[in-house]
Protein backbone atom coordinates (compact mmCIF):
# COMPACT_ATOMS: atom_id res chain seq x y z
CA UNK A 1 -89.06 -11.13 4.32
CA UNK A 2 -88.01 -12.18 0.83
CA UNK A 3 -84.80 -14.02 1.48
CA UNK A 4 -81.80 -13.90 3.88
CA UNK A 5 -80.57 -10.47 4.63
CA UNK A 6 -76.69 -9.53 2.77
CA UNK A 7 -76.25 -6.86 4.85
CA UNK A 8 -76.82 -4.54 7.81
CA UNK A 9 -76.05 -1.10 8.04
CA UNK A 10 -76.37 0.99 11.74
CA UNK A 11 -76.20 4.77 10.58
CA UNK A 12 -78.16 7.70 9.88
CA UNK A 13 -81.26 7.70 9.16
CA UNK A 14 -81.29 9.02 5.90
CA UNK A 15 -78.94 6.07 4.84
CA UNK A 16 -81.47 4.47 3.42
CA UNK A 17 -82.64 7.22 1.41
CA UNK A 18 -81.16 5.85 -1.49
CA UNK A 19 -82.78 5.23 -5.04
CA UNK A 20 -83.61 2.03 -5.93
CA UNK A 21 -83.86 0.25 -2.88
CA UNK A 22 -87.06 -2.05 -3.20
CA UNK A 23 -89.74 -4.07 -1.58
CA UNK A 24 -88.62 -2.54 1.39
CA UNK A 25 -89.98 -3.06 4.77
CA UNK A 26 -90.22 -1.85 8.05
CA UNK A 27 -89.85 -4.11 10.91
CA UNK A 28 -91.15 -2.34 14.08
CA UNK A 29 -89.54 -5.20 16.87
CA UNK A 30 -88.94 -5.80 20.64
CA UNK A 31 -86.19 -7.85 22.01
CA UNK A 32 -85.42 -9.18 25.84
CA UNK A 33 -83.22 -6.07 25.59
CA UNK A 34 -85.78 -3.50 25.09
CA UNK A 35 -86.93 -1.98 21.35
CA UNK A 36 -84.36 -0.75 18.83
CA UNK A 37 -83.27 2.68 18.56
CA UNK A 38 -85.83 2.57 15.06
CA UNK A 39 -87.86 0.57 13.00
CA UNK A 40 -85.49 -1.77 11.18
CA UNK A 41 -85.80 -0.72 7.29
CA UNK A 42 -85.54 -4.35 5.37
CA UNK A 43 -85.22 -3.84 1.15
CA UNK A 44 -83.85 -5.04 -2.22
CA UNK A 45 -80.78 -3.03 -2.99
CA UNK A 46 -78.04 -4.35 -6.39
CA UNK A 47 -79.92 -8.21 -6.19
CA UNK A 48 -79.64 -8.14 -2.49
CA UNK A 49 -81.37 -7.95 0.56
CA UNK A 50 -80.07 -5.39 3.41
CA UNK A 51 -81.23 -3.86 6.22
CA UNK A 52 -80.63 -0.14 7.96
CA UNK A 53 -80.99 0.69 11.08
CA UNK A 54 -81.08 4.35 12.33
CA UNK A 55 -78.45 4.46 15.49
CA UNK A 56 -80.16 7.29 17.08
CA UNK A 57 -83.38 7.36 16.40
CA UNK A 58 -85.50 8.73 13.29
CA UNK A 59 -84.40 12.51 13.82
CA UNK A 60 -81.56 11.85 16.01
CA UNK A 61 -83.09 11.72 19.12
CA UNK A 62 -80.93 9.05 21.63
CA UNK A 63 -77.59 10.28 23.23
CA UNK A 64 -74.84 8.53 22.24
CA UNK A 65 -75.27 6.75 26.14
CA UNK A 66 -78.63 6.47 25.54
CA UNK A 67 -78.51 4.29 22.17
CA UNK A 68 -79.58 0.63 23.14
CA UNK A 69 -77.12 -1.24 22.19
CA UNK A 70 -77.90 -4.83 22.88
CA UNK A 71 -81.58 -4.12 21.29
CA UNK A 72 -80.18 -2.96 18.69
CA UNK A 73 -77.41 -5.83 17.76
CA UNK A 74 -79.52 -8.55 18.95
CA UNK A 75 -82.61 -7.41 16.75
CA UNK A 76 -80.17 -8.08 13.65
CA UNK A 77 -79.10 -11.46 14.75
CA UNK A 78 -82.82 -12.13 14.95
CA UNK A 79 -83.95 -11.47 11.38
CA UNK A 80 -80.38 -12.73 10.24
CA UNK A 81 -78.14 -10.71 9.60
CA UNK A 82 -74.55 -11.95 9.61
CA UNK A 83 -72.57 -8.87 8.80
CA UNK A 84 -72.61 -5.14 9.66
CA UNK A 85 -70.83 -2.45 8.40
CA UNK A 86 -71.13 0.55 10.93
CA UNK A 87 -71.54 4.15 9.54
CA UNK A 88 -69.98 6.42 11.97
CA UNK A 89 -69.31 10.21 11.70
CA UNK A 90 -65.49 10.95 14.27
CA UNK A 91 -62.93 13.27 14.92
CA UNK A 92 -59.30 13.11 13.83
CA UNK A 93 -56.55 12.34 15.89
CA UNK A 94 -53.78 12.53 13.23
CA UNK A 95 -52.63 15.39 10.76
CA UNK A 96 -53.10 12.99 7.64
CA UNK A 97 -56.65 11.77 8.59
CA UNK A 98 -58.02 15.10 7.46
CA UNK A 99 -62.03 16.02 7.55
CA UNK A 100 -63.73 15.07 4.67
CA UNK A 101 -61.60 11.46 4.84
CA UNK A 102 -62.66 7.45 5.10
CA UNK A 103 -61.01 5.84 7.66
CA UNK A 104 -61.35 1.60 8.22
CA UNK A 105 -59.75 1.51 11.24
CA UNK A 106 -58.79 -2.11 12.96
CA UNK A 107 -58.45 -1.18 16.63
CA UNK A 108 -61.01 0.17 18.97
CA UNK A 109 -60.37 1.50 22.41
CA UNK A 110 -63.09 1.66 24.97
CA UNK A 111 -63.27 4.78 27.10
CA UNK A 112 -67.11 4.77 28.00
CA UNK A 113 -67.90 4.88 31.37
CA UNK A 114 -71.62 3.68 32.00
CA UNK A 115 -72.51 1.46 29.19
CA UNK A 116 -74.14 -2.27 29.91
CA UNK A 117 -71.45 -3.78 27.31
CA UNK A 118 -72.41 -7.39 26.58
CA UNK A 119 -75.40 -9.78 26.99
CA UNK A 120 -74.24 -12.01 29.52
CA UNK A 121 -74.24 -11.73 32.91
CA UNK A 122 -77.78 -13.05 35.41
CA UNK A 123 -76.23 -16.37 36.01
CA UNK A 124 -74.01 -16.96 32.43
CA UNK A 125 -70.09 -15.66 31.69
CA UNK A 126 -68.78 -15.68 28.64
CA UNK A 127 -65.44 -14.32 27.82
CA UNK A 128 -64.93 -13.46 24.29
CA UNK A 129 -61.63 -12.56 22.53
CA UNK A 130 -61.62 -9.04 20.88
CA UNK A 131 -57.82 -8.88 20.57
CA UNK A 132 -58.67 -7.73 16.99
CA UNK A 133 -62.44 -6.58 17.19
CA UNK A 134 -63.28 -5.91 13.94
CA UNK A 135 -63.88 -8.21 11.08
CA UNK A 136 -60.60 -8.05 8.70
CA UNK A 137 -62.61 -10.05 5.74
CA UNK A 138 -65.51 -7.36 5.85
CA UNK A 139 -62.80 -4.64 6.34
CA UNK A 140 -60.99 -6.03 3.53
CA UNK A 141 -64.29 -5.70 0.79
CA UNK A 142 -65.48 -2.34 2.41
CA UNK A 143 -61.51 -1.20 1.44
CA UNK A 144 -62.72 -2.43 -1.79
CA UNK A 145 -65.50 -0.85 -2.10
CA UNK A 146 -63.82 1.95 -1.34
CA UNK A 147 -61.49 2.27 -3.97
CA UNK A 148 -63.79 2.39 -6.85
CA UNK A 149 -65.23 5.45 -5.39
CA UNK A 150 -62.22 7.10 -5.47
CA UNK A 151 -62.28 9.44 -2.50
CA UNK A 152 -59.45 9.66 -0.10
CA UNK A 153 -59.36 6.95 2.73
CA UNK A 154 -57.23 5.38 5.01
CA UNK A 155 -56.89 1.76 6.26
CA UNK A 156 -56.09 0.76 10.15
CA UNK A 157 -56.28 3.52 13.08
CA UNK A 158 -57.50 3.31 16.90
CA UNK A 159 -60.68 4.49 17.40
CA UNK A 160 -61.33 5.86 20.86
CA UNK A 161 -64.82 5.72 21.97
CA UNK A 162 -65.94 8.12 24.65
CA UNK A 163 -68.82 8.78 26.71
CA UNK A 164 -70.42 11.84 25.24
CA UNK A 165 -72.63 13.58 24.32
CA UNK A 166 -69.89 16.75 25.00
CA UNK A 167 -66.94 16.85 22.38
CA UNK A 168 -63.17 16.55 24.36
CA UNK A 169 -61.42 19.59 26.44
CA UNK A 170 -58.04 20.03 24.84
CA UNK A 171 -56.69 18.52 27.22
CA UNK A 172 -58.23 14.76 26.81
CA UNK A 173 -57.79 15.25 23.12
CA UNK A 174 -54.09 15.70 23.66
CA UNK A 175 -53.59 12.99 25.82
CA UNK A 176 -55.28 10.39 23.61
CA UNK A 177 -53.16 11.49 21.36
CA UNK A 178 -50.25 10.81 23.06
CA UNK A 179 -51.68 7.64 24.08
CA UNK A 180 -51.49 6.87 20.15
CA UNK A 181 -55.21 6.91 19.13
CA UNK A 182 -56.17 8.09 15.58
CA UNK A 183 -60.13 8.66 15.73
CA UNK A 184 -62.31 9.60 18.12
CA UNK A 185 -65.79 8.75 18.36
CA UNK A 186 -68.94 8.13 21.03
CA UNK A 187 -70.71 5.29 19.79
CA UNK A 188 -68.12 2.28 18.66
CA UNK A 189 -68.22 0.53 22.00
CA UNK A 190 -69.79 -1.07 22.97
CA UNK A 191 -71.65 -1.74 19.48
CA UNK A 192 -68.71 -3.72 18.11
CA UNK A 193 -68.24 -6.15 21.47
CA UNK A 194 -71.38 -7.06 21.05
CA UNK A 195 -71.55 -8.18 17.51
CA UNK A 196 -68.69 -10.19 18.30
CA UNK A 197 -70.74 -11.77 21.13
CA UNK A 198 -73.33 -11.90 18.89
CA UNK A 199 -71.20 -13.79 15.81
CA UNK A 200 -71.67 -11.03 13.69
CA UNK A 201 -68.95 -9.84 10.85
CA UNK A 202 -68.51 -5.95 11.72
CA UNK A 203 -66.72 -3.21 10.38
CA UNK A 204 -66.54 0.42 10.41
CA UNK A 205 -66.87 3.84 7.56
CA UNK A 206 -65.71 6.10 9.55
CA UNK A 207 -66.35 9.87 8.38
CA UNK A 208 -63.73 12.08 9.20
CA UNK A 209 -65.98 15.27 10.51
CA UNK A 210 -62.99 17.71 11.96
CA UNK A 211 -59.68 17.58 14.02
CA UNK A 212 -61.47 17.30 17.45
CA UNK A 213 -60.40 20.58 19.53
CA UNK A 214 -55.98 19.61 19.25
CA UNK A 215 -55.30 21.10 15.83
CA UNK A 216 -54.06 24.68 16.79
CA UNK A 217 -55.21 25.98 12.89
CA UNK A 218 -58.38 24.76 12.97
CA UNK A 219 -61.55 25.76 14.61
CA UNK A 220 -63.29 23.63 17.52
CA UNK A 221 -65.59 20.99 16.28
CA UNK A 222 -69.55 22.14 16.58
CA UNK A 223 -72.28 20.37 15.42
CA UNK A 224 -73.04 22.66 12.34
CA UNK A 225 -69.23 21.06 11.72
CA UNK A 226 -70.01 17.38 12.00
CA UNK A 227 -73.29 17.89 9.85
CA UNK A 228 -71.78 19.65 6.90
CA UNK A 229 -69.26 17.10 6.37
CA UNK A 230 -71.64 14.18 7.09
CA UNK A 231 -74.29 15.44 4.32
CA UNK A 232 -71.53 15.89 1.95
CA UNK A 233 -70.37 12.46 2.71
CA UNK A 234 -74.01 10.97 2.41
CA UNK A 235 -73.72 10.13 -1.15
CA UNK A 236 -70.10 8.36 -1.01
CA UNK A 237 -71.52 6.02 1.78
CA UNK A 238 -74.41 5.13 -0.12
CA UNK A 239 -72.53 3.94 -3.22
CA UNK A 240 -69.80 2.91 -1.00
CA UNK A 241 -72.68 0.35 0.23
CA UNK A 242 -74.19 -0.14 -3.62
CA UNK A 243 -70.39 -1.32 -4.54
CA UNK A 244 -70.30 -3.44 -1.58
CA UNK A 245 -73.24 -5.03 -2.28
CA UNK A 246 -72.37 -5.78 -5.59
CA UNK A 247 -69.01 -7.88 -4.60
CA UNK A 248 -69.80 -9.12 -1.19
CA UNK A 249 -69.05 -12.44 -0.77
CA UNK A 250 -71.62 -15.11 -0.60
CA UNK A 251 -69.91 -16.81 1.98
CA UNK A 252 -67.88 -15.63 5.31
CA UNK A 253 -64.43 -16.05 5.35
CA UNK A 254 -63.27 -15.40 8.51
CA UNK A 255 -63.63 -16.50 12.11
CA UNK A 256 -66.72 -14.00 13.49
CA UNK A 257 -69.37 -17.14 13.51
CA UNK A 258 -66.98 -19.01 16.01
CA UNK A 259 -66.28 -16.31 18.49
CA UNK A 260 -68.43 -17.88 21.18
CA UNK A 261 -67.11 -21.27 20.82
CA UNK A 262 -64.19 -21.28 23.53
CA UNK A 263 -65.90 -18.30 25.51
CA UNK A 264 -68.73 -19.89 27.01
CA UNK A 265 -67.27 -20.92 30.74
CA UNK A 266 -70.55 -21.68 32.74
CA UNK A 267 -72.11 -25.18 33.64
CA UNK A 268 -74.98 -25.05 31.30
CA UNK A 269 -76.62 -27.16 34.50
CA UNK A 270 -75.95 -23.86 36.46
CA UNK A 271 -77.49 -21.17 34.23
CA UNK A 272 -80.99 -20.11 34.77
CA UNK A 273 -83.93 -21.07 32.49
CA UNK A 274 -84.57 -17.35 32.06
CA UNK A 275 -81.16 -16.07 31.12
CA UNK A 276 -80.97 -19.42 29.44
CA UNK A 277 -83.93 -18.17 27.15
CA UNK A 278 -83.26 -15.00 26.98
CA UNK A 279 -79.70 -16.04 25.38
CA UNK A 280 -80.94 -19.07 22.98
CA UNK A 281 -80.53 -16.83 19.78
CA UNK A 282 -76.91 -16.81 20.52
CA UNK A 283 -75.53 -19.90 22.25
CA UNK A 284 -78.33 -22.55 21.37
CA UNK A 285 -75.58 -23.99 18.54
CA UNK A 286 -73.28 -24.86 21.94
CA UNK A 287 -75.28 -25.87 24.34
């Protein structure tokens, strides 16, 4: 690779169908977690150097449940990425978060049921703080980015994360609604948990696709639905990501590379030379 990497971006495959990305690429890997969902796509894009990987697969082929997770996140710590912006197609939860909208939310709510959701465990515990589990620095440029584009978008939200692959009865999309959430999605958590364990900056684009099943005027989501909107909004993600690019910050300026610092509570004489190993990429700095 010709440099450090900027930037990743876990999305759609056909994210990185953009023009002018260069000397791209493709990193075919394997990780103590199992392979990636794809081939990691590594290229030149506005004088830097990002990387995209396909969430579900080239063709879409991994239920949300399905998607592996820690492969996924801990393949990008690998090659060294430091910050990830998550591309994420969800349903809305709120009258003004309309389809066809950006939304940057700041909360995430994790209603997944059978998920492996961090990398510790096999004789190490480490409790991490996601009180606020998304990067507000990289939240702040994305906003940024944002803006220039000029299409409508909206800043903070909960984003409930459910199991999948079905879409909600009316009834659970009324109660999370009650219970104050403003998106709702199927693969959030537990992607952003463990970039935090993983020190990573992330944030989240999330594409407004339809009003879930609660808005009496509107039709039930379908798929045709979520694809229609999600092709449209192709283009403003990519030069969402070209602005991005073009502003990010050389430096982090937030607190995302010392997450593990005061939630490592095993004996390092107690942990196992295999998990021990298996978890050098992300705690060799403190023990």
């Amino acid at each position: 690779m010709n440099g450090p990497i900027d930037l990743a971006i876990i999305g759609g495959s056909g994210l990185y169908q953009i023009a002018d990305l260069q000397d791209t690429q493709e990193l075919d890997m394997d990780t103590p977690f199992g392979k990636p969902s794809a081939p990691i796509i590594v290229g030149s894009l506005e004088g830097r150097r990002v990387a995209f990987l396909a969430r579900h697969g080239i063709g879409h082929k991994i239920l949300p449940s399905e998607v592996p997770y820690c492969a996924n996140i801990y393949a990008l710590k690998h090659i060294g990425v430091e910050r990830v912006i998550s591309i994420s197609a969800c349903g809305s939860l709120r009258e003004d978060m309309a389809p066809g909208h950006i939304v940057i939310p700041d909360q995430v709510f994790d209603h997944t049921k059978g998920r492996r959701r961090t990398f510790f465990g096999d004789g190490m515990v480490a409790h991490i703080s996601a009180a606020d589990p998304f990067c507000p620095d990289l939240s702040n440029q994305l906003e940024s980015a944002l803006k220039k584009t000029g299409v409508k978008y909206h800043r903070g939200g909960s984003f409930i994360t459910i199991e999948g692959p079905r879409f909600s009865t009316k009834s659970e999309s009324h109660t999370f609604r009650s219970w104050g959430m403003s998106l709702i999605g199927m693969t959030t958590s537990p992607e952003v948990f463990l970039a935090r364990e993983a020190e990573l900056c992330y944030a989240v684009m999330a594409h407004v696709t339809d009003y879930d099943v609660w808005h009496v005027s509107e039709a039930p989501v379908t798929v045709e639905m979520v694809i229609k909107t999600l092709n449209k909004n192709t283009a403003i993600a990519q030069e969402s990501i070209r602005l991005l690019l073009r502003s990010l910050k050389a430096a982090r300026d937030c607190d995302c590379e010392h997450t593990l610092a005061s939630a490592l509570i095993t004996d390092p004489k107690v942990i196992p030379a295999k998990t021990r190993q298996t978890l050098d990429l992300l705690v060799k700095k403190y023990l």
